[in-house]
C-alpha atoms as a PDB file:
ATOM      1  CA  UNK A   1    -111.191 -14.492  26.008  1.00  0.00           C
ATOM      2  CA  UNK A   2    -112.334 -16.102  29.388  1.00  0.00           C
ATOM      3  CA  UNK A   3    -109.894 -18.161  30.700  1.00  0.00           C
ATOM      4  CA  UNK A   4    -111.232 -21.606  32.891  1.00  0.00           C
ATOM      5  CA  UNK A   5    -109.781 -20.450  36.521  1.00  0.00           C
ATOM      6  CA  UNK A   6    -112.089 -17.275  36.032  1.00  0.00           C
ATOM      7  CA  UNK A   7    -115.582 -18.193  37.212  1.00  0.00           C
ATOM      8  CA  UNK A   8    -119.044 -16.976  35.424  1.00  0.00           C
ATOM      9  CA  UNK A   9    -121.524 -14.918  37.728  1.00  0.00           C
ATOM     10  CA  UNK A  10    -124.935 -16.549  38.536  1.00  0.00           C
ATOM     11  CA  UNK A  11    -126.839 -13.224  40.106  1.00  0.00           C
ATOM     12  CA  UNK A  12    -129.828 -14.616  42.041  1.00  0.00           C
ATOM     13  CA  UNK A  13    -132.161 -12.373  39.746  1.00  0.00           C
ATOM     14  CA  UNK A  14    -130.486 -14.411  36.719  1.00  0.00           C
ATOM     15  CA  UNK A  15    -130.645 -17.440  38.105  1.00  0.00           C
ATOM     16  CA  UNK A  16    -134.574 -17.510  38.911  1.00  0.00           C
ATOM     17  CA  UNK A  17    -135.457 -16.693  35.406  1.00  0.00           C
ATOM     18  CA  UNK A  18    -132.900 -19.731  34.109  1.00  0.00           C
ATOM     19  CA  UNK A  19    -134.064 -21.594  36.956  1.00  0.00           C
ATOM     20  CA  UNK A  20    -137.212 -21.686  36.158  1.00  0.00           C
ATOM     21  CA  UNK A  21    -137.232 -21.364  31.978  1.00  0.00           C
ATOM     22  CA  UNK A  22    -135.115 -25.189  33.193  1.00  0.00           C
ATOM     23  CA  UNK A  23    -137.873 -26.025  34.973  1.00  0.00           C
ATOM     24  CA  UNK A  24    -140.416 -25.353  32.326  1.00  0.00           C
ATOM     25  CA  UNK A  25    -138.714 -27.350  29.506  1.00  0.00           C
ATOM     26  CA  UNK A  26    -137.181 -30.637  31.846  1.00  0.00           C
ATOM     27  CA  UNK A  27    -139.582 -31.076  35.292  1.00  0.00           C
ATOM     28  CA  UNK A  28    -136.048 -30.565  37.438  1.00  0.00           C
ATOM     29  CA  UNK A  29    -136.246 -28.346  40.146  1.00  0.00           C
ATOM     30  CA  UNK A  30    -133.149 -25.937  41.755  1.00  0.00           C
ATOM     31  CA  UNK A  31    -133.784 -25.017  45.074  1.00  0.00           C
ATOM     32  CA  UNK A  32    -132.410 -21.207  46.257  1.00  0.00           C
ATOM     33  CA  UNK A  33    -129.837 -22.976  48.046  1.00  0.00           C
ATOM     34  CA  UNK A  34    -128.590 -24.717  44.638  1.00  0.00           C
ATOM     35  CA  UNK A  35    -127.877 -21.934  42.757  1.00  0.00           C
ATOM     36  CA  UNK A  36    -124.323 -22.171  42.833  1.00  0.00           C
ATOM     37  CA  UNK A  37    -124.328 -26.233  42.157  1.00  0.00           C
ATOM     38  CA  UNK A  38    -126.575 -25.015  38.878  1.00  0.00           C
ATOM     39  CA  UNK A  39    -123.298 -22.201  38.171  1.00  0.00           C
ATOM     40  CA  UNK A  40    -121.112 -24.596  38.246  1.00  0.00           C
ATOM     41  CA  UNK A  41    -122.966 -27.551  36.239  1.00  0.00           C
ATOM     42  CA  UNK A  42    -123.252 -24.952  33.610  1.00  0.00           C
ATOM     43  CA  UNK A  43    -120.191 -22.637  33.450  1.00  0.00           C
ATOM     44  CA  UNK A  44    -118.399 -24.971  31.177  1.00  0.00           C
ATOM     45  CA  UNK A  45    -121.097 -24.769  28.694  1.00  0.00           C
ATOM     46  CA  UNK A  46    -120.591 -20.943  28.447  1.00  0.00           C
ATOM     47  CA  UNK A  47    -117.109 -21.633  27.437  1.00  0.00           C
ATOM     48  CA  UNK A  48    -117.857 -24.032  25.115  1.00  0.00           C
ATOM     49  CA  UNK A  49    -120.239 -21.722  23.569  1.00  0.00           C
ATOM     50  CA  UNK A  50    -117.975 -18.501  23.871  1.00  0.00           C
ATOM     51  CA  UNK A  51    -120.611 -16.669  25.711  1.00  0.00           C
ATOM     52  CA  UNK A  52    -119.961 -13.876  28.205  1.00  0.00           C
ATOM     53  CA  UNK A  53    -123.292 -14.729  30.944  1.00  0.00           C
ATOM     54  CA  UNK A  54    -125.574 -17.178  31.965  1.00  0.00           C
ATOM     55  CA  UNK A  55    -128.109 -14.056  30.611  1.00  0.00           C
ATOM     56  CA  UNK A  56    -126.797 -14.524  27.162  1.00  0.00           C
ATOM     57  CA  UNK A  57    -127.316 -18.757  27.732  1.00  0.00           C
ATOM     58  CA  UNK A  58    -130.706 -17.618  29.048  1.00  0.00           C
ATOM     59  CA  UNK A  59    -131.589 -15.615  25.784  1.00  0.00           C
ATOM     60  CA  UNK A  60    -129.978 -18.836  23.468  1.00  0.00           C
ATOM     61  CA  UNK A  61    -132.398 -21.134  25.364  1.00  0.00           C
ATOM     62  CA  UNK A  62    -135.059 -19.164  24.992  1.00  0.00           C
ATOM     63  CA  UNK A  63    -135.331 -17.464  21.712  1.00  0.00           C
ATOM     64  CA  UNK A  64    -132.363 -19.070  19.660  1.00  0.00           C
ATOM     65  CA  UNK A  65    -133.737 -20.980  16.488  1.00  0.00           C
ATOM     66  CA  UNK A  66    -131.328 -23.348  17.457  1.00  0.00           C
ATOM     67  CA  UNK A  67    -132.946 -24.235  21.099  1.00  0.00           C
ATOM     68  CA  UNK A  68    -133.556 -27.630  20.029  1.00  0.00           C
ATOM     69  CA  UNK A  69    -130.208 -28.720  19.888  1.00  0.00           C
ATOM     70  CA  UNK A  70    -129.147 -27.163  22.923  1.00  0.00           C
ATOM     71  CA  UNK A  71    -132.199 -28.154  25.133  1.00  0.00           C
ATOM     72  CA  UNK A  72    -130.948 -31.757  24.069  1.00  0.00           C
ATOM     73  CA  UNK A  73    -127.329 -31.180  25.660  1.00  0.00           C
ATOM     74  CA  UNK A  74    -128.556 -29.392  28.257  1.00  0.00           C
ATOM     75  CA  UNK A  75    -130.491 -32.243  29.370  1.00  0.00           C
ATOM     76  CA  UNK A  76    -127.299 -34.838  29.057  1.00  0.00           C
ATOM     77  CA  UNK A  77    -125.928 -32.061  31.549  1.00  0.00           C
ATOM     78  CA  UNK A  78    -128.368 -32.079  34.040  1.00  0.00           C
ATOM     79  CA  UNK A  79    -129.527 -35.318  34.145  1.00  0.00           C
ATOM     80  CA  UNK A  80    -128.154 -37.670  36.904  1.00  0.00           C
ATOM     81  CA  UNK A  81    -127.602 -41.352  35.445  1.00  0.00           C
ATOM     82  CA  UNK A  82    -127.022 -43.344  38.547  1.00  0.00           C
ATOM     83  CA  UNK A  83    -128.417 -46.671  38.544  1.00  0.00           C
ATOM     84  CA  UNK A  84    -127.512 -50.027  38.301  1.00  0.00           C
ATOM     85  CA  UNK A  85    -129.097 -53.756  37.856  1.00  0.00           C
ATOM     86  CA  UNK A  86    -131.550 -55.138  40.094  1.00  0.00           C
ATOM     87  CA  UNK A  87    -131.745 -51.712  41.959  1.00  0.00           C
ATOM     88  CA  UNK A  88    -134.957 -51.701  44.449  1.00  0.00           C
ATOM     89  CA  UNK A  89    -135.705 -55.550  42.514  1.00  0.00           C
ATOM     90  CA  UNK A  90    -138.716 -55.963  45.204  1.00  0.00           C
ATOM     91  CA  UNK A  91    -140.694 -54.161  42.894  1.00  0.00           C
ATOM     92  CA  UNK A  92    -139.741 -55.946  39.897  1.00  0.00           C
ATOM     93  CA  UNK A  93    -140.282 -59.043  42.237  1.00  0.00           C
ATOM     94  CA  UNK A  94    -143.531 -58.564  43.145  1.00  0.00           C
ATOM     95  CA  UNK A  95    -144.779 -57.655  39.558  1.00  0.00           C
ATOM     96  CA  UNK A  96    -143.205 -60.892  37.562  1.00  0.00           C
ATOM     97  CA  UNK A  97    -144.371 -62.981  40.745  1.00  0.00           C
ATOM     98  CA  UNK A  98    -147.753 -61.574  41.499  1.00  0.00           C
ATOM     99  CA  UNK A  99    -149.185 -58.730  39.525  1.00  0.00           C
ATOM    100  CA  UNK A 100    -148.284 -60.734  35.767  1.00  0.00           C
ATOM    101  CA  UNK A 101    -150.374 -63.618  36.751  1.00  0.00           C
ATOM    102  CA  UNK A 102    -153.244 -61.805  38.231  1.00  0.00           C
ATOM    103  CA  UNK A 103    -153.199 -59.391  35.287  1.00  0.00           C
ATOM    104  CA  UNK A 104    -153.069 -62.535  32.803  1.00  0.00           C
ATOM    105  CA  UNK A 105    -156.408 -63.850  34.399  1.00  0.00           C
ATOM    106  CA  UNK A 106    -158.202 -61.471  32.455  1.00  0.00           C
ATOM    107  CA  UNK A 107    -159.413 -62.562  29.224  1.00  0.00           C
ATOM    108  CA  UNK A 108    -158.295 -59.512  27.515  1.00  0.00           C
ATOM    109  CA  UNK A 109    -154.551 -60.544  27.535  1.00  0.00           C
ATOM    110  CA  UNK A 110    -155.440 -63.528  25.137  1.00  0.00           C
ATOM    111  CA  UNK A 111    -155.424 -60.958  22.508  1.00  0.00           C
ATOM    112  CA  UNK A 112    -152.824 -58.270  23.473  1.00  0.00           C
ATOM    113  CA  UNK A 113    -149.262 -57.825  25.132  1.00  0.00           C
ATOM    114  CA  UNK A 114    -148.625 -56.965  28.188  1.00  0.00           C
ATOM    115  CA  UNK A 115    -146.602 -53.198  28.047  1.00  0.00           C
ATOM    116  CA  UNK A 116    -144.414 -52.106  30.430  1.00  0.00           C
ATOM    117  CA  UNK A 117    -142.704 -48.941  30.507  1.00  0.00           C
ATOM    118  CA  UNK A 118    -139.451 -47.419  31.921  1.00  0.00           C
ATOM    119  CA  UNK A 119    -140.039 -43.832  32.315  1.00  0.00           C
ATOM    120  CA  UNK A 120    -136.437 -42.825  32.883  1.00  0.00           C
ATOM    121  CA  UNK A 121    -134.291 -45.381  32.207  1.00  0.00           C
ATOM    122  CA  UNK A 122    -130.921 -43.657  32.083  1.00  0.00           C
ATOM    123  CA  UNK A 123    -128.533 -46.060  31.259  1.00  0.00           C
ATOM    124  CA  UNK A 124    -130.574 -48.892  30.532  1.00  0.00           C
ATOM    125  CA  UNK A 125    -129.903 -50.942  33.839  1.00  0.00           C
ATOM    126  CA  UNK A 126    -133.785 -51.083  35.038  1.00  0.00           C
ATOM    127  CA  UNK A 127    -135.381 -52.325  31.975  1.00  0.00           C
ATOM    128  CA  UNK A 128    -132.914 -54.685  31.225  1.00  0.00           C
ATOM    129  CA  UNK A 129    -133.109 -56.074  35.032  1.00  0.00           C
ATOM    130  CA  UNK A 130    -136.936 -56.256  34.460  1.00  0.00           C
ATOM    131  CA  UNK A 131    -136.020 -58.194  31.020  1.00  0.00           C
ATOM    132  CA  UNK A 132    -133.618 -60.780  33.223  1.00  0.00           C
ATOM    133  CA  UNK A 133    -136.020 -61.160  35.817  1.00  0.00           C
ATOM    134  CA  UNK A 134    -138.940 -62.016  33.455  1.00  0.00           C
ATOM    135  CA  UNK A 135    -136.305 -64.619  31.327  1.00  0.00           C
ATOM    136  CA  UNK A 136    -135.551 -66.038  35.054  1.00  0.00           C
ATOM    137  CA  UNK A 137    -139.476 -66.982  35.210  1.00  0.00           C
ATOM    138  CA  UNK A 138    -139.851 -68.149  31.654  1.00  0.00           C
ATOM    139  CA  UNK A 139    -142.519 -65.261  31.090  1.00  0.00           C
ATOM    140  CA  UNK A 140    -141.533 -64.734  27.612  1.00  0.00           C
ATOM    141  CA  UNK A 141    -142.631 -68.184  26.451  1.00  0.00           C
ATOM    142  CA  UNK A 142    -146.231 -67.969  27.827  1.00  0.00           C
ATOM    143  CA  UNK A 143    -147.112 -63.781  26.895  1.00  0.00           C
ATOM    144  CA  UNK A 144    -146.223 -61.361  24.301  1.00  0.00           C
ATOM    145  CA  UNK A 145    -144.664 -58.702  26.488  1.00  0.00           C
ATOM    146  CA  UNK A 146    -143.403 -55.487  25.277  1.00  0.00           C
ATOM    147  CA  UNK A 147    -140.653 -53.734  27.037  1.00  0.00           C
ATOM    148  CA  UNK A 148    -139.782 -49.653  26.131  1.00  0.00           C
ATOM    149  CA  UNK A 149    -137.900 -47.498  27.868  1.00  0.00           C
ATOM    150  CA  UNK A 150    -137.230 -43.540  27.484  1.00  0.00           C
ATOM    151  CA  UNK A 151    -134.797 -40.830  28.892  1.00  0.00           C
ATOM    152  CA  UNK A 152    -134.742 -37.390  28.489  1.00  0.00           C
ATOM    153  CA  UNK A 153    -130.801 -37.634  27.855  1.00  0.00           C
ATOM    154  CA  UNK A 154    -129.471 -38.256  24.605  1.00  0.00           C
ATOM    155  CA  UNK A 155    -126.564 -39.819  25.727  1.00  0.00           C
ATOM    156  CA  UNK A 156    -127.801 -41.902  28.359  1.00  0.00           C
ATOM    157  CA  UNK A 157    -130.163 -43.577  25.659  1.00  0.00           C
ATOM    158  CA  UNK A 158    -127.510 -43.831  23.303  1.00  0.00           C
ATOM    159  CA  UNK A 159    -125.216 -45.974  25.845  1.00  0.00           C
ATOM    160  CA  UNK A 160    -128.111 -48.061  26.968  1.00  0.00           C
ATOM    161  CA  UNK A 161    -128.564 -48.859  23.190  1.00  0.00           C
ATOM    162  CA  UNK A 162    -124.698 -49.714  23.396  1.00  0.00           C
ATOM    163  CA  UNK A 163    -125.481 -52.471  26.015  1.00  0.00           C
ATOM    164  CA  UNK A 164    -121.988 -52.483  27.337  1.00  0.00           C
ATOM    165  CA  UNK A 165    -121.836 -51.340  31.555  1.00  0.00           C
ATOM    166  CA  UNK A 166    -119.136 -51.324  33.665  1.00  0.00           C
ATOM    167  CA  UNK A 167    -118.572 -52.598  37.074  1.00  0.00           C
ATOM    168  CA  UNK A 168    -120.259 -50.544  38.910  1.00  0.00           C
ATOM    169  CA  UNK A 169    -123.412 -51.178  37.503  1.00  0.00           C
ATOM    170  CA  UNK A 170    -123.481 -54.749  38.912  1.00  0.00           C
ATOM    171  CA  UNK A 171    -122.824 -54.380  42.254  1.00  0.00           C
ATOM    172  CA  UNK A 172    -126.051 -55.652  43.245  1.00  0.00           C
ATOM    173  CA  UNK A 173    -126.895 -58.301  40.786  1.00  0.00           C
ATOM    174  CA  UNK A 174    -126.335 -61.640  41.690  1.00  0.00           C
ATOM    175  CA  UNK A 175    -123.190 -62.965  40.443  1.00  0.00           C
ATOM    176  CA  UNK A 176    -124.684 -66.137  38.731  1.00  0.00           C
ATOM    177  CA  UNK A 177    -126.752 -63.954  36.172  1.00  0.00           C
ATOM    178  CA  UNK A 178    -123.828 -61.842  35.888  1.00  0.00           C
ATOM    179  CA  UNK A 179    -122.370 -64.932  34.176  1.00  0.00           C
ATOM    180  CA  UNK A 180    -125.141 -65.806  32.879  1.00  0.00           C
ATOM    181  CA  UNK A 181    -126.678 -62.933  31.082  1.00  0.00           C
ATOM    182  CA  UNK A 182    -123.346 -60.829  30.420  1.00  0.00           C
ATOM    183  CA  UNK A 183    -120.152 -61.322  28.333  1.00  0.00           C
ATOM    184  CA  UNK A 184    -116.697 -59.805  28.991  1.00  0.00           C
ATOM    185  CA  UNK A 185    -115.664 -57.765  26.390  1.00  0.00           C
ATOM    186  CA  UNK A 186    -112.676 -54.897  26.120  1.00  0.00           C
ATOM    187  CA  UNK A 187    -114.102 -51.952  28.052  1.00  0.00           C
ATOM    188  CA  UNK A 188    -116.831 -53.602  30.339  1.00  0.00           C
ATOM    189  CA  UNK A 189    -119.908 -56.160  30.238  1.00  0.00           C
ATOM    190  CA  UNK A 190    -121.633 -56.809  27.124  1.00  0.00           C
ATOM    191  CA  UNK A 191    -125.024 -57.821  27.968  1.00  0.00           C
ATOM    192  CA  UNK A 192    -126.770 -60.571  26.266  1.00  0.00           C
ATOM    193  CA  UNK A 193    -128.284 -59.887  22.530  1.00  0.00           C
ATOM    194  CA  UNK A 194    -131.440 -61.922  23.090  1.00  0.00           C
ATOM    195  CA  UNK A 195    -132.140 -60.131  26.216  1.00  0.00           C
ATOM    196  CA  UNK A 196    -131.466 -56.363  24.847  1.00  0.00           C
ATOM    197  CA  UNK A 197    -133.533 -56.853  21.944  1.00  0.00           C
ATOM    198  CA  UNK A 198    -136.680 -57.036  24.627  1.00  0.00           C
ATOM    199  CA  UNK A 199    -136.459 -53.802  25.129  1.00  0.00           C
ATOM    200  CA  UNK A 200    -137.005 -50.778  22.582  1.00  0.00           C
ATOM    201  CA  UNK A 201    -135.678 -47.725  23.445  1.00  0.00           C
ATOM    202  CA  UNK A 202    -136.208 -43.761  22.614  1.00  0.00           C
ATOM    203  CA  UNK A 203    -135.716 -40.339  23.556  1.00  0.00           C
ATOM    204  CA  UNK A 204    -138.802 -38.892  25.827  1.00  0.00           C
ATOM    205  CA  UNK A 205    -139.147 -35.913  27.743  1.00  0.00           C
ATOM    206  CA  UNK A 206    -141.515 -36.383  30.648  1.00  0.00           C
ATOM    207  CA  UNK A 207    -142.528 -32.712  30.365  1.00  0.00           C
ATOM    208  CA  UNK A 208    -143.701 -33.491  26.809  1.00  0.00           C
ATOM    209  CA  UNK A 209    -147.112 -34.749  26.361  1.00  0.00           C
ATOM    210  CA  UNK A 210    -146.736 -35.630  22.915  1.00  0.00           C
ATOM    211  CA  UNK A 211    -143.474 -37.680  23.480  1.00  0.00           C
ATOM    212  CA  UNK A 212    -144.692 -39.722  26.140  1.00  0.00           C
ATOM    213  CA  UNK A 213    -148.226 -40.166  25.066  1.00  0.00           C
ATOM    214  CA  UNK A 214    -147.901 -43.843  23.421  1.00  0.00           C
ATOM    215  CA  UNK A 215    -145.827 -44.930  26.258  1.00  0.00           C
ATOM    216  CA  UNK A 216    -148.196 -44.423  28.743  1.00  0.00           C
ATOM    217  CA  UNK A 217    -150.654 -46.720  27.528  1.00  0.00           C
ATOM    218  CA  UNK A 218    -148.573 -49.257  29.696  1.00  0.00           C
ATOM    219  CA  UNK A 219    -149.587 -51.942  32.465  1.00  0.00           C
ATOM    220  CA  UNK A 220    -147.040 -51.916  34.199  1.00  0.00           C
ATOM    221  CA  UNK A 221    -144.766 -47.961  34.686  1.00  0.00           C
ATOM    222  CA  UNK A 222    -141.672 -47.669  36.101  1.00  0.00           C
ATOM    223  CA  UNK A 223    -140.795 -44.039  37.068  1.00  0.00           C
ATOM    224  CA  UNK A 224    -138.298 -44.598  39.782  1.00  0.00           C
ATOM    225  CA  UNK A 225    -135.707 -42.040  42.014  1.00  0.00           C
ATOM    226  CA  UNK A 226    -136.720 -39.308  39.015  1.00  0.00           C
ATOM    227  CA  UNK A 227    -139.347 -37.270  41.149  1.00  0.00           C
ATOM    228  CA  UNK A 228    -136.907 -36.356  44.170  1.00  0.00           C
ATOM    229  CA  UNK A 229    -135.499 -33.760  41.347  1.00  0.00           C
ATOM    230  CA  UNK A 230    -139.326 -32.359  40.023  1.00  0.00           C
ATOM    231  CA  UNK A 231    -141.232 -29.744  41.739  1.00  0.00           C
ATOM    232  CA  UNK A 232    -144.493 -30.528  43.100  1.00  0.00           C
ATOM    233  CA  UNK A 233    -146.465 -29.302  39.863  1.00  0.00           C
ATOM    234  CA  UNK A 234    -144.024 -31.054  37.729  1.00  0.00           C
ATOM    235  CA  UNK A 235    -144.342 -34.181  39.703  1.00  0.00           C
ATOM    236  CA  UNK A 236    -148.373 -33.872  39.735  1.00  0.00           C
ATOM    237  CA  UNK A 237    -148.079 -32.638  35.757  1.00  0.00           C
ATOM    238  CA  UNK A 238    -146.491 -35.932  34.828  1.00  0.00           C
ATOM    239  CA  UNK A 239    -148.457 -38.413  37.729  1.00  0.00           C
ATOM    240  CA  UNK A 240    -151.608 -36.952  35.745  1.00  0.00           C
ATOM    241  CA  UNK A 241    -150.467 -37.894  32.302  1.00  0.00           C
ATOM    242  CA  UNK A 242    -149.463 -41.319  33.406  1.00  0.00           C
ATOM    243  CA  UNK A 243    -153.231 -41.452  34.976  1.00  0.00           C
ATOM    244  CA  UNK A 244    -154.854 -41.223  31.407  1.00  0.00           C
ATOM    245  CA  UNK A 245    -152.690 -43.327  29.746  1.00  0.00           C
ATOM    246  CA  UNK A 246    -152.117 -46.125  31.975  1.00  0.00           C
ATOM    247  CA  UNK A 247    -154.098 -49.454  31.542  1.00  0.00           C
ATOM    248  CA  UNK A 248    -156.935 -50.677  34.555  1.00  0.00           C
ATOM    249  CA  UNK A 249    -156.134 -52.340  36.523  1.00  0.00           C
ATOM    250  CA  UNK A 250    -152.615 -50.887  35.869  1.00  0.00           C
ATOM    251  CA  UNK A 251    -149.593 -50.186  38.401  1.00  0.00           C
ATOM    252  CA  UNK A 252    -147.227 -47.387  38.683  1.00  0.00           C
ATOM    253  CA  UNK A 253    -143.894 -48.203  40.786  1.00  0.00           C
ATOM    254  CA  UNK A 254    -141.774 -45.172  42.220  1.00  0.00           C
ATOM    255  CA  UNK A 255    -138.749 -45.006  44.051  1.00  0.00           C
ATOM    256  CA  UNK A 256    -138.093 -46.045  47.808  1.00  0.00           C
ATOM    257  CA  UNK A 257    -137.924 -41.958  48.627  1.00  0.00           C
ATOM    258  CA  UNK A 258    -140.909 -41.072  46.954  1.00  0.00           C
ATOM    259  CA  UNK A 259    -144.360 -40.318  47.698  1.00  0.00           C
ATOM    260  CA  UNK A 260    -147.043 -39.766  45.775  1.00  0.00           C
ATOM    261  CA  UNK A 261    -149.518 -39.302  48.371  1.00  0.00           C
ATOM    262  CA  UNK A 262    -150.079 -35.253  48.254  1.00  0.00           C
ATOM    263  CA  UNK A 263    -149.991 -35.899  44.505  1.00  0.00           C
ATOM    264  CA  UNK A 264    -152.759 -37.928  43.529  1.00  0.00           C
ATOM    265  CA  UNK A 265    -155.999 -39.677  45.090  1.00  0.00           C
ATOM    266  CA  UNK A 266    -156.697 -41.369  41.899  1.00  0.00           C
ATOM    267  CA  UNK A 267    -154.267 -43.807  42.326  1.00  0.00           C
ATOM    268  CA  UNK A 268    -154.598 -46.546  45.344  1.00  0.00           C
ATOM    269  CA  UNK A 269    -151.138 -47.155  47.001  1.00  0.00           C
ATOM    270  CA  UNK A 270    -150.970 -50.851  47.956  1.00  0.00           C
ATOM    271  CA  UNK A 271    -148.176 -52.918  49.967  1.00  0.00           C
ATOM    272  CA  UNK A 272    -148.227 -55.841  47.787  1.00  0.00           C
ATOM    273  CA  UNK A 273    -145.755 -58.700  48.658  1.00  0.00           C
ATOM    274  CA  UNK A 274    -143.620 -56.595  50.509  1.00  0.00           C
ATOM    275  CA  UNK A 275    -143.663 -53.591  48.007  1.00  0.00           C
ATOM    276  CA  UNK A 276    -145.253 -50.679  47.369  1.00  0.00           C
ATOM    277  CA  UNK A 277    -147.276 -49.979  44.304  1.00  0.00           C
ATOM    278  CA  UNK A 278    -149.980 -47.529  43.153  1.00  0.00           C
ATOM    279  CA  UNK A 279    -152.568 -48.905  41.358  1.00  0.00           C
ATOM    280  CA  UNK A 280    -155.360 -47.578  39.240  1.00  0.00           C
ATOM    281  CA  UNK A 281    -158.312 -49.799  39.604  1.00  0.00           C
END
């Protein structure tokens, strides 16, 4: 029996063919230089599944008829769930200020909702700050909008259907809709029912074209702070899928640190009101 203080092995030649079979299945990248932040992110699932090597998790990821399952936990593992409410909101800003009206011009939008879509929503924080800010401007009294948001994580998706966040979470949101929007409960913030019904949630793995297909037929996508973790190819695998689904005119928002530049000349990046936005015409 292994015992906790005695630490797994994570031989390079081992951890290039995990590395990568990760890679493959979830978009996320580990550098050379991260191989022992990967051993130690998954040495406790070894002991939890009484296996003696990471070549024995290897050969359960790969071939077990059981995968499924553990491809789901894996990804609760790996994926990283910081965010909180109105995190980079200039975005959000500049679409229910700017990009909403111009879109509604079009006669189109007589007929059909507007759809925006959360890529990776972790937690729920981002959707549900795009939700506030579009209550803040009375949008959902003039347009049927639909709001959906996806995560590769089990667990993340099942606490953002939970609606209940902790402090943390708010340490950027203005302390009136705080109040307004939230109610103290025993064990954090519940937010408010009207406003969390906006949104519909589900499991979606970026790397999975037939999970994400519907959602990309979007006008507005959100797929924020997720790329700094792909590989190029992952990064220009998912950019392209987004491409075909995405409305026109249609906008894709990214994170502060990202670039999608050496990705894609299909999409037109645009400072609009202070943001940045890439736009397919």
């Amino acid at each position: 029996m292994r015992f906790k203080a005695e630490p797994f092995s994570l031989p390079e030649s081992i951890f290039t063919i995990l590395r990568d079979l990760i890679h493959e299945h979830t978009g996320l990248y580990y550098e050379n230089n991260q191989r022992t932040m990967l051993g130690e992110k998954l040495s406790p699932r070894l002991l939890e599944r009484d296996l003696d090597s990471f070549l024995d998790y290897y050969y359960l990821l790969k071939y077990d008829i059981n995968a499924y399952e553990e491809w789901n936990y894996l990804m609760d593992l790996l994926s990283v769930q910081e965010t909180f409410f109105w995190r980079e909101i200039d975005q959000v800003q500049v679409m229910v200020d700017i990009l909403l009206p111009q879109l509604l011009e079009l006669p189109k939008f007589r007929y059909q909702a507007v759809r925006i879509w959360c890529a990776a929503c972790a937690t729920g924080e981002e959707p549900l700050s795009i939700a506030i800010a579009l209550q803040e401007k009375g949008w959902f009294d003039k347009v049927a909008i639909e709001i959906y948001a996806s995560d590769g994580s089990q667990k993340a998706i099942t606490q953002a259907k939970k609606g209940i966040y902790r402090e943390r979470s708010f340490r950027t949101l203005p302390e009136y809709l705080k109040q307004k929007y939230f109610q103290k409960i025993e064990g954090g913030w519940q937010i408010q029912a009207d406003i969390h019904k906006r949104v519909e949630w589900s499991l979606a793995n970026l790397m999975k074209p037939n999970e994400i297909h519907s959602l990309t037929h979007a006008n507005f996508i959100f797929c924020r702070n997720v790329f700094i973790y792909f590989s190029e190819d992952s990064i220009k695998e998912t950019v392209s899928l987004f491409y075909k689904g995405i409305s026109s005119p249609g906008y894709l928002f990214v994170g502060a640190a990202e670039s999608l530049l050496k990705i894609t000349k299909e999409l037109d990046l645009q400072e609009i009101g202070g943001a940045f936005v890439y736009v397919k015409k």
